[in-house]
N, C-alpha and C. Protein backbone atom coordinates (compact mmCIF):
# COMPACT_ATOMS: atom_id res chain seq x y z
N UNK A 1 123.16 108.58 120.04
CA UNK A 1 122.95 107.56 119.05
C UNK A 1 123.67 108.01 117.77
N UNK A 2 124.17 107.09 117.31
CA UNK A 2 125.04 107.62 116.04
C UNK A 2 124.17 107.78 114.57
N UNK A 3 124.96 109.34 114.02
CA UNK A 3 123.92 109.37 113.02
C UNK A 3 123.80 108.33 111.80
N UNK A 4 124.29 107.20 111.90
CA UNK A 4 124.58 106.49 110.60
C UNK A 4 123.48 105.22 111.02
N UNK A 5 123.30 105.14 112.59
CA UNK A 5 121.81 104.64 112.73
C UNK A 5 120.40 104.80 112.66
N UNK A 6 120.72 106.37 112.74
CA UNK A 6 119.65 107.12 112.56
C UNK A 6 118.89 107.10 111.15
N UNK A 7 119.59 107.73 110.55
CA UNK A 7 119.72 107.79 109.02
C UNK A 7 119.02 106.24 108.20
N UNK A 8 119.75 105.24 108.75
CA UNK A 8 119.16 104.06 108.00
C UNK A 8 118.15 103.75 108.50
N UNK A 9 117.45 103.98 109.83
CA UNK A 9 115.81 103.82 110.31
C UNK A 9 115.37 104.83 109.57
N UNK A 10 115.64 105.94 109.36
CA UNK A 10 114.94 106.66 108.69
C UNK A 10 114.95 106.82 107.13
N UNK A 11 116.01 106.25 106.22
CA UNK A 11 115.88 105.87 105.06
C UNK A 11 114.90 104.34 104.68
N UNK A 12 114.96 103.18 105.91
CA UNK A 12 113.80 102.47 105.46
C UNK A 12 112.68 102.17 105.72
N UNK A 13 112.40 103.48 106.78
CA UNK A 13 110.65 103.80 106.90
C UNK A 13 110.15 104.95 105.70
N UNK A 14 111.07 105.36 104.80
CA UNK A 14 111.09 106.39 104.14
C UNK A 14 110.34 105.41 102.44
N UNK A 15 111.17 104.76 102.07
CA UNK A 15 111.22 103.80 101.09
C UNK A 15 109.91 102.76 101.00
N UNK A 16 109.32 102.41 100.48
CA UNK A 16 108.80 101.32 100.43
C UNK A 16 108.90 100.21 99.37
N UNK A 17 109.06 98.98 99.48
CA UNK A 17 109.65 97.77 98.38
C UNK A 17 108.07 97.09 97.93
N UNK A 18 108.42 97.18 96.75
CA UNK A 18 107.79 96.20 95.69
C UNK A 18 108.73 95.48 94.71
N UNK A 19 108.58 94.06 95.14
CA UNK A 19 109.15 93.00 94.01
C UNK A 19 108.68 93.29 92.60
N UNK A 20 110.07 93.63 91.75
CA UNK A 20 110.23 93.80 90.40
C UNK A 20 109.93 95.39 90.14
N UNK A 21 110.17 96.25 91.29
CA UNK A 21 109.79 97.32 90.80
C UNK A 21 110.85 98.47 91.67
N UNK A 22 110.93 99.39 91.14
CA UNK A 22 111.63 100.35 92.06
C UNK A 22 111.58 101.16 93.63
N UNK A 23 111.88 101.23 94.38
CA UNK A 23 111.57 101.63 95.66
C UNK A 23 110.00 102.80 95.15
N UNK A 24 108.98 103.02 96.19
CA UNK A 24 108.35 104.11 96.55
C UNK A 24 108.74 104.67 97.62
N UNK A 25 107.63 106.37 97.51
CA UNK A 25 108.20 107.04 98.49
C UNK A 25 106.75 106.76 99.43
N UNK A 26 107.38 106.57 100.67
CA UNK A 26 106.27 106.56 101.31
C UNK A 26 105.98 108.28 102.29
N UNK A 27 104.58 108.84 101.47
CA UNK A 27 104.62 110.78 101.96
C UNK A 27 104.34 110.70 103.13
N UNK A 28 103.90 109.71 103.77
CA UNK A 28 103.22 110.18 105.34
C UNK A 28 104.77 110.44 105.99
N UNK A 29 105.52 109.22 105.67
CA UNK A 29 106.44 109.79 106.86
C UNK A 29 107.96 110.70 105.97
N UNK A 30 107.69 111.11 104.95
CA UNK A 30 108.20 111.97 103.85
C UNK A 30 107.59 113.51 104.90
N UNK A 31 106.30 113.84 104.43
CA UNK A 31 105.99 115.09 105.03
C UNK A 31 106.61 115.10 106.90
N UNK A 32 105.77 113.86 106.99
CA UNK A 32 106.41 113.75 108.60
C UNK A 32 107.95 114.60 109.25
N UNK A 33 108.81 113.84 108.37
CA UNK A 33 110.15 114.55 108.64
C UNK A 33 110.52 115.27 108.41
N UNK A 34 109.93 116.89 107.31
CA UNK A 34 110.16 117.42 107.17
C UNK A 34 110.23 118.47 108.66
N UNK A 35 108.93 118.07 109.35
CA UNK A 35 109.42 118.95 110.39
C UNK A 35 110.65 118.72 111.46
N UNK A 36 110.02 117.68 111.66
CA UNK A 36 111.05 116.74 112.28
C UNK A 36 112.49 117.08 112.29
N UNK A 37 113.00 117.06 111.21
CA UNK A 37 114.04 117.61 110.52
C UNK A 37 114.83 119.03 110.95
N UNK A 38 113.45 119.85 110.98
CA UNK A 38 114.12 121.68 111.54
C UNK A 38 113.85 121.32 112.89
N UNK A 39 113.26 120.47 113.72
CA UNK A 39 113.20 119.93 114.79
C UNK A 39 114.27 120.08 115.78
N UNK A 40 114.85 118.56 114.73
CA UNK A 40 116.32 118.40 114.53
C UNK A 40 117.25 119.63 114.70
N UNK A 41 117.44 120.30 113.87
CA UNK A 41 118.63 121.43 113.63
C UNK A 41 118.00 122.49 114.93
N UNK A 42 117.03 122.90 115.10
CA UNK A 42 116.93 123.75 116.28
C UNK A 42 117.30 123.79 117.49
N UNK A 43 116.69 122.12 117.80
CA UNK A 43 116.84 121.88 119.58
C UNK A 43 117.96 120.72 119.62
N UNK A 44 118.44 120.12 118.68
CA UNK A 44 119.59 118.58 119.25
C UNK A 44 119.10 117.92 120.27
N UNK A 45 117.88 118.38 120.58
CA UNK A 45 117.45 117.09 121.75
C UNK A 45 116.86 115.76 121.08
N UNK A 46 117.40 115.01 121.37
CA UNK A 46 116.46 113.35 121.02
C UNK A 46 115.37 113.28 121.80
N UNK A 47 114.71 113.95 122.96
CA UNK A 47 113.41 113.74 123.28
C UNK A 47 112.48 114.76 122.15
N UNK A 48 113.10 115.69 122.00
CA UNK A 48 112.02 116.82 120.97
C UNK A 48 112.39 116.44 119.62
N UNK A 49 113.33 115.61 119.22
CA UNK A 49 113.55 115.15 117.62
C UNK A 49 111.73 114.26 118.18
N UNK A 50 112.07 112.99 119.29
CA UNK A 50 111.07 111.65 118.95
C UNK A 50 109.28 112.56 119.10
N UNK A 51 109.31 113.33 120.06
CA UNK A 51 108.06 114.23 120.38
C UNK A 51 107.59 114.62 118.92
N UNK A 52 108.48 115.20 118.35
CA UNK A 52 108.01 116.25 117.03
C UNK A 52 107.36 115.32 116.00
N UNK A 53 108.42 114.18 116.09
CA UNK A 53 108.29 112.59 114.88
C UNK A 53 107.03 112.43 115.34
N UNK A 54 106.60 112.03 116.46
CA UNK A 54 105.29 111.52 116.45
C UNK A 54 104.13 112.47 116.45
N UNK A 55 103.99 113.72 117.06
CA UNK A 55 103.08 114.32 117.04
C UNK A 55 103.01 114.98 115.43
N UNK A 56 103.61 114.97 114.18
CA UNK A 56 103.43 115.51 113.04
C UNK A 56 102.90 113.81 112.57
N UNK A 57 103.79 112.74 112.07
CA UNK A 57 102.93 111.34 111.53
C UNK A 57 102.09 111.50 112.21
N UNK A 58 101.08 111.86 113.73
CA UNK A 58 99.73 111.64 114.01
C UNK A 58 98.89 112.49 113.38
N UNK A 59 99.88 113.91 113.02
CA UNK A 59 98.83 114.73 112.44
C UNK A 59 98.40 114.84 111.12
N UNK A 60 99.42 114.40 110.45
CA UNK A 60 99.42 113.96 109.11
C UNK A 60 98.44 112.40 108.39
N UNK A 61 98.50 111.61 109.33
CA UNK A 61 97.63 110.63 109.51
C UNK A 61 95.68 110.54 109.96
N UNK A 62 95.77 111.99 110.89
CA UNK A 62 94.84 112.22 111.16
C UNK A 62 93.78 113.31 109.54
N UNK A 63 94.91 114.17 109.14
CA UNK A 63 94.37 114.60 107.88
C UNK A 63 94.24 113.99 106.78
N UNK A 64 95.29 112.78 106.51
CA UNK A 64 95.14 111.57 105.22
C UNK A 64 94.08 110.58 106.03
């Protein structure tokens, strides 16, 4: 999958919009990707990038 698709699913689950006001950050899936992220750079697998994505937002969700 190309990273320039990647990137924009993940810049606008990142963002959140309010009319007349400036983007927010949304932290759940902010912290989320941080792991995600070294995920990323460790293994290059797209099954252990999507595994990591979801099992950290559940865990992060489960502590917020």
């Amino acid at each position: 999958m190309p990273i320039v698709i990647m990137a924009a699913l993940w810049f606008e689950n990142l963002f959140t919009q309010r009319m007349g006001h400036l983007p927010g950050i949304d932290y759940e899936n902010l912290f989320a990707s941080i792991p995600t992220i070294i995920g990323a750079i460790l293994t290059k697998s797209l099954l252990a990038i999507v595994i990591i994505g979801i099992v950290s937002l559940a865990v992060i969700r489960m502590i917020m």
